[in-house]
Protein backbone atom coordinates (compact mmCIF):
# COMPACT_ATOMS: atom_id res chain seq x y z
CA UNK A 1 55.66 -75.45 30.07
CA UNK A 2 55.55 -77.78 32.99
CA UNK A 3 56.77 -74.81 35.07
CA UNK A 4 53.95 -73.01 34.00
CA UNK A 5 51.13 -75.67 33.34
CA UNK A 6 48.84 -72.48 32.94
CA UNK A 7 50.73 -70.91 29.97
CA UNK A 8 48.87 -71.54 27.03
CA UNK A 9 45.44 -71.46 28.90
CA UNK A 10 46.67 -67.88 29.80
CA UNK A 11 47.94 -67.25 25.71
CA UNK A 12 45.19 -69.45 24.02
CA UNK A 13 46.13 -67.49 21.34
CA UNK A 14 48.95 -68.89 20.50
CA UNK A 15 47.17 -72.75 19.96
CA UNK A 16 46.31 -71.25 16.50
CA UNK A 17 49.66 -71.04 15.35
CA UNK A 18 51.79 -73.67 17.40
CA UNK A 19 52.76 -76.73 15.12
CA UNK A 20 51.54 -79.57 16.77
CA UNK A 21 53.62 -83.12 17.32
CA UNK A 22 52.53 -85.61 14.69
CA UNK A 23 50.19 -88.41 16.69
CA UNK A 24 52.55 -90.90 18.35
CA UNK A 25 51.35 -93.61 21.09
CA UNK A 26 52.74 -94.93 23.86
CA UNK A 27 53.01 -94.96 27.78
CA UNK A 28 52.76 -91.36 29.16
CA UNK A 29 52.71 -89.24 25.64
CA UNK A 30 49.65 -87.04 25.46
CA UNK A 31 48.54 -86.35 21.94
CA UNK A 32 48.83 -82.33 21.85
CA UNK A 33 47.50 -82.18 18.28
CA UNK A 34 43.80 -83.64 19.57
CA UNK A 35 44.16 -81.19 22.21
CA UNK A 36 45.11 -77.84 19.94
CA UNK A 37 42.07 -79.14 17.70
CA UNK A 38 39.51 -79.84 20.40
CA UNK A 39 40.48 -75.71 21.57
CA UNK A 40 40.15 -74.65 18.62
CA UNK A 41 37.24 -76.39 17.56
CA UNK A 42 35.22 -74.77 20.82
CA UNK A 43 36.65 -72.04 20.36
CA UNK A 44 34.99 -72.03 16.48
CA UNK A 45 32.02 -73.14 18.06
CA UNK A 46 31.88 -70.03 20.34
CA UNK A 47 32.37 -67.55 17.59
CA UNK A 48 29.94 -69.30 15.27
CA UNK A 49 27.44 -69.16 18.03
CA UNK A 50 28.29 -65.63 18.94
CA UNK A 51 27.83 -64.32 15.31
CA UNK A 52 24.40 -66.48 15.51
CA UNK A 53 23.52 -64.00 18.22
CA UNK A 54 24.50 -60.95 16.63
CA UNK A 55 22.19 -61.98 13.71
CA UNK A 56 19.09 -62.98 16.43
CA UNK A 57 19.46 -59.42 17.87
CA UNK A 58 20.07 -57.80 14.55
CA UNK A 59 16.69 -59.10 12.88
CA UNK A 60 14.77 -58.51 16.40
CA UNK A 61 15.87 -54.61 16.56
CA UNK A 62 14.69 -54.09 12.90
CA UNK A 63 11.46 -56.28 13.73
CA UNK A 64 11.31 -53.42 16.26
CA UNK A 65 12.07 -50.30 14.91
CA UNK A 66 9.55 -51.40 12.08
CA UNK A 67 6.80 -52.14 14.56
CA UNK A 68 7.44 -49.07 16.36
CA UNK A 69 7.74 -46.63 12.81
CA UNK A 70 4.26 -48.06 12.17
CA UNK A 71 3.15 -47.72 15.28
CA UNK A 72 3.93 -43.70 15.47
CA UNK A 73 2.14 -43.62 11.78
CA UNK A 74 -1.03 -44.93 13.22
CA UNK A 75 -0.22 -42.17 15.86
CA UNK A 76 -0.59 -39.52 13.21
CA UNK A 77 -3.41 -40.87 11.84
CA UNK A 78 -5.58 -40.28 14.54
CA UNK A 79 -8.81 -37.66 13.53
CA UNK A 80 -9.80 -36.35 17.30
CA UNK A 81 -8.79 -37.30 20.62
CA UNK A 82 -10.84 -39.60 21.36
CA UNK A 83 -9.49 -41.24 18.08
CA UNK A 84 -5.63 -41.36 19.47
CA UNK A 85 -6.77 -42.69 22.62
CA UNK A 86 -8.38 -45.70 20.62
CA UNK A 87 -5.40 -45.82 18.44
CA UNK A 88 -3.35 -46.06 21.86
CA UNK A 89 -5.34 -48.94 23.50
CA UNK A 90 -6.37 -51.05 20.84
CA UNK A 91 -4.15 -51.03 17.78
CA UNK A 92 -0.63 -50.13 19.95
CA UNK A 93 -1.26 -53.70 21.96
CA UNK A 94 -1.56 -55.41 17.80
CA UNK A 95 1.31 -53.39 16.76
CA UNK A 96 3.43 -54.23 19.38
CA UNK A 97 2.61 -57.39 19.83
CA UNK A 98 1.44 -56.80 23.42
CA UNK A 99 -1.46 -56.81 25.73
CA UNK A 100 -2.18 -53.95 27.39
CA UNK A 101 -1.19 -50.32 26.17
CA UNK A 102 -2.74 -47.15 28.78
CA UNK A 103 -2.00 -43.29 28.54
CA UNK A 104 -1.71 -42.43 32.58
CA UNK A 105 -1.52 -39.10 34.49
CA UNK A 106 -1.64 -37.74 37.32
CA UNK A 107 -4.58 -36.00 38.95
CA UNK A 108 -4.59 -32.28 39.21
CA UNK A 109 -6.92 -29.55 38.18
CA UNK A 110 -6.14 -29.30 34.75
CA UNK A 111 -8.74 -30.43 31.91
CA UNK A 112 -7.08 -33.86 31.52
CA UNK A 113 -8.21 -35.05 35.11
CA UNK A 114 -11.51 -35.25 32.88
CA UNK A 115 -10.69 -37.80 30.71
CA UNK A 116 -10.85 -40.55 33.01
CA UNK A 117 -12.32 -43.59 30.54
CA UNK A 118 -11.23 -46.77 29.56
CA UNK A 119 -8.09 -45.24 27.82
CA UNK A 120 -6.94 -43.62 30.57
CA UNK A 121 -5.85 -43.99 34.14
CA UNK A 122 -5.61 -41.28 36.74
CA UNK A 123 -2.53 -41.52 39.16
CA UNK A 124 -1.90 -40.14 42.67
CA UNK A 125 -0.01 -37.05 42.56
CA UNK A 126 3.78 -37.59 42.93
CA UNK A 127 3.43 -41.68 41.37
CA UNK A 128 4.97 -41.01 38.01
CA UNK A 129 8.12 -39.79 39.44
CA UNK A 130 8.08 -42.87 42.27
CA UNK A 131 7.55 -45.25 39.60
CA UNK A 132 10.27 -43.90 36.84
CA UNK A 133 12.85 -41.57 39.11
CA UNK A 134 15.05 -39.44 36.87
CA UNK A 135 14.55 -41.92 34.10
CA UNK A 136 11.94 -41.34 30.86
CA UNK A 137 12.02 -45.65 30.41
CA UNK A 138 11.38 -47.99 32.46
CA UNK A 139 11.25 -51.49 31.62
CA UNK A 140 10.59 -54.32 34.10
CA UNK A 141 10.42 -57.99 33.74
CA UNK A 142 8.88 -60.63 35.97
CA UNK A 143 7.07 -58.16 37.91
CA UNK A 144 2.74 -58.43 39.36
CA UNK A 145 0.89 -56.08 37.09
CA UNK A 146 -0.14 -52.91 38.31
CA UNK A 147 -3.52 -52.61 39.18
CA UNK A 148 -3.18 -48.47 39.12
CA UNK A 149 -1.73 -48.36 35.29
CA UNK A 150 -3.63 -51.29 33.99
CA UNK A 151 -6.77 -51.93 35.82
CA UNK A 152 -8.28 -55.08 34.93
CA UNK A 153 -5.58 -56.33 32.64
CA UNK A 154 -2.99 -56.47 35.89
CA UNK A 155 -3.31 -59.66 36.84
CA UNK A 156 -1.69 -60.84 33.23
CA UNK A 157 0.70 -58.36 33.12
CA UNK A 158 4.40 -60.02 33.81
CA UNK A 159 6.80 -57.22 32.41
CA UNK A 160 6.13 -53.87 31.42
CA UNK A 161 7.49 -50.54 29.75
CA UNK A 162 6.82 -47.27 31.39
CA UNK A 163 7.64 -44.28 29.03
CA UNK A 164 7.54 -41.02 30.46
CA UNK A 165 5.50 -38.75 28.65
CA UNK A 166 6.97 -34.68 27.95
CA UNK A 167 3.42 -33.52 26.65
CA UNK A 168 3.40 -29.57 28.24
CA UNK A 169 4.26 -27.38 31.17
CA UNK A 170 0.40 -26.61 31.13
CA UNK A 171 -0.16 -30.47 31.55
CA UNK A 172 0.56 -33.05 34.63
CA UNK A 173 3.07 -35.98 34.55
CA UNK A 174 2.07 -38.66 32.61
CA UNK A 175 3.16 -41.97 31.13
CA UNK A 176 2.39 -44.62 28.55
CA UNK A 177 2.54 -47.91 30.18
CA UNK A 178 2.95 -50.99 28.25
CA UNK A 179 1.97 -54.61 29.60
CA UNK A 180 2.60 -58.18 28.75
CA UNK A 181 2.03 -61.29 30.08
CA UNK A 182 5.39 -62.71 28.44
CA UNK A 183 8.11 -62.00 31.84
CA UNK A 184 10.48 -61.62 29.33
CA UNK A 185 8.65 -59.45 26.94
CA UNK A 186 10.51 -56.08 28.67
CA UNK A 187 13.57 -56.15 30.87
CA UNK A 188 15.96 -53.89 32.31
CA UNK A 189 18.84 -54.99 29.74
CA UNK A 190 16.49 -54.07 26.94
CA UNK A 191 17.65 -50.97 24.35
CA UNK A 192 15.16 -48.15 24.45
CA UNK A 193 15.63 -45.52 22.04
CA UNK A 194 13.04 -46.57 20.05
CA UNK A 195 10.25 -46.56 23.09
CA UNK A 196 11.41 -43.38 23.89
CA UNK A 197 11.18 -42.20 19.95
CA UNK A 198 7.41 -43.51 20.49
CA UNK A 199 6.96 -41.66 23.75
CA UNK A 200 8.12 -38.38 22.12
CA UNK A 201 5.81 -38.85 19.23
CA UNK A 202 3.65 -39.34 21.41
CA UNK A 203 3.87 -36.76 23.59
CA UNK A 204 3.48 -34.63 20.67
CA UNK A 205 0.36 -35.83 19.53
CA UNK A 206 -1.56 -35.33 23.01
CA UNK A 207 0.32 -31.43 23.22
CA UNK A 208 -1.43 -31.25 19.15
CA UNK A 209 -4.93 -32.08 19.96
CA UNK A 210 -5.55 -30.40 23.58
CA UNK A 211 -4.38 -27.55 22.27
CA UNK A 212 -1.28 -26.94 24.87
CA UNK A 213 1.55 -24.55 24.79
């Protein structure tokens, strides 16, 4: 061992099942039971704390998919257009616990380009595939809102979630853009199956009510 003074910090391992010296005193003798407990003791303290983690993210994802289930429901609820795109700004930024939600495409010739209210924002031709590239999610933390996907609310918006929206052939890009003035709210490390799940629903709902192949 004092050849190789890195051994057992190499095999840490092996502290769990080493029988330590009993405690004896005295010039130069180093008490290698304290030491085998202190390791193992951190190293309890790093499992304890790592399981406290799994638990955290555990309880957030099902805080999550719950939010987002009941979000899609209120999707399917919706009695007209005009009703979803209510549904989409107002009670998306509750459910979410948010606060901005906007449905966004680009401008073309088709009959959406006439929907340009509160509910909706009109994009440059091309700026949906700039702002996601070959990705459906994007999510973004500590970032300037976006003055083109959330108008007046930009200035609070911090992170965001852009979900790509695959509503017809017959339609133009579009995206649902979620804001929040939390910078940790969305980031890129984030899981996002069940945005995505919300963007296909969705996407399914606008296809439903305009009436698109």
């Amino acid at each position: 061992l004092r050849d190789n003074p890195d051994f057992l910090d190499n095999n840490p391992d092996l502290l769990a099942v080493l029988t330590p010296p009993g405690l004896r005193t005295g010039r130069g003798v180093v008490d290698m039971q304290r030491f085998i407990i202190e390791r193992l003791q951190g190293e309890l303290d790093r499992h304890q704390s790592n399981r406290r983690d799994l638990i955290d993210a555990g309880r957030d994802n099902y805080s999550s998919q719950g939010r987002i289930h009941t979000a899609v429901l209120r999707l399917l609820e919706a009695r007209t257009f005009e009703h979803l795109l209510e549904i989409i700004t107002d009670d998306l930024v509750e459910l979410l616990e948010i606060d901005v939600s906007k449905l966004c495409f680009e401008s073309n010739d088709s009959a959406l380009v006439g929907l340009r209210t509160r509910s909706v924002r009109v994009l440059a031709a091309g700026q949906v595939g700039r702002l996601m590239g070959k990705s459906d999610i994007a999510l973004r933390s500590g970032v300037g809102g976006d003055r083109t996907l959330f108008g007046t609310h930009a200035e609070a918006i911090r992170s965001d979630a852009l979900v790509r929206l695959d509503i017809s052939s017959a339609a133009p890009a579009g995206l649902l853009a979620l804001g929040s003035s939390d910078k940790a709210r969305f980031h890129p490390g984030q899981g996002s199956e069940l945005l995505k799940f919300l963007g296909e629903a969705l996407g399914r709902c606008v296809r439903t009510w305009l009436d698109l192949p």
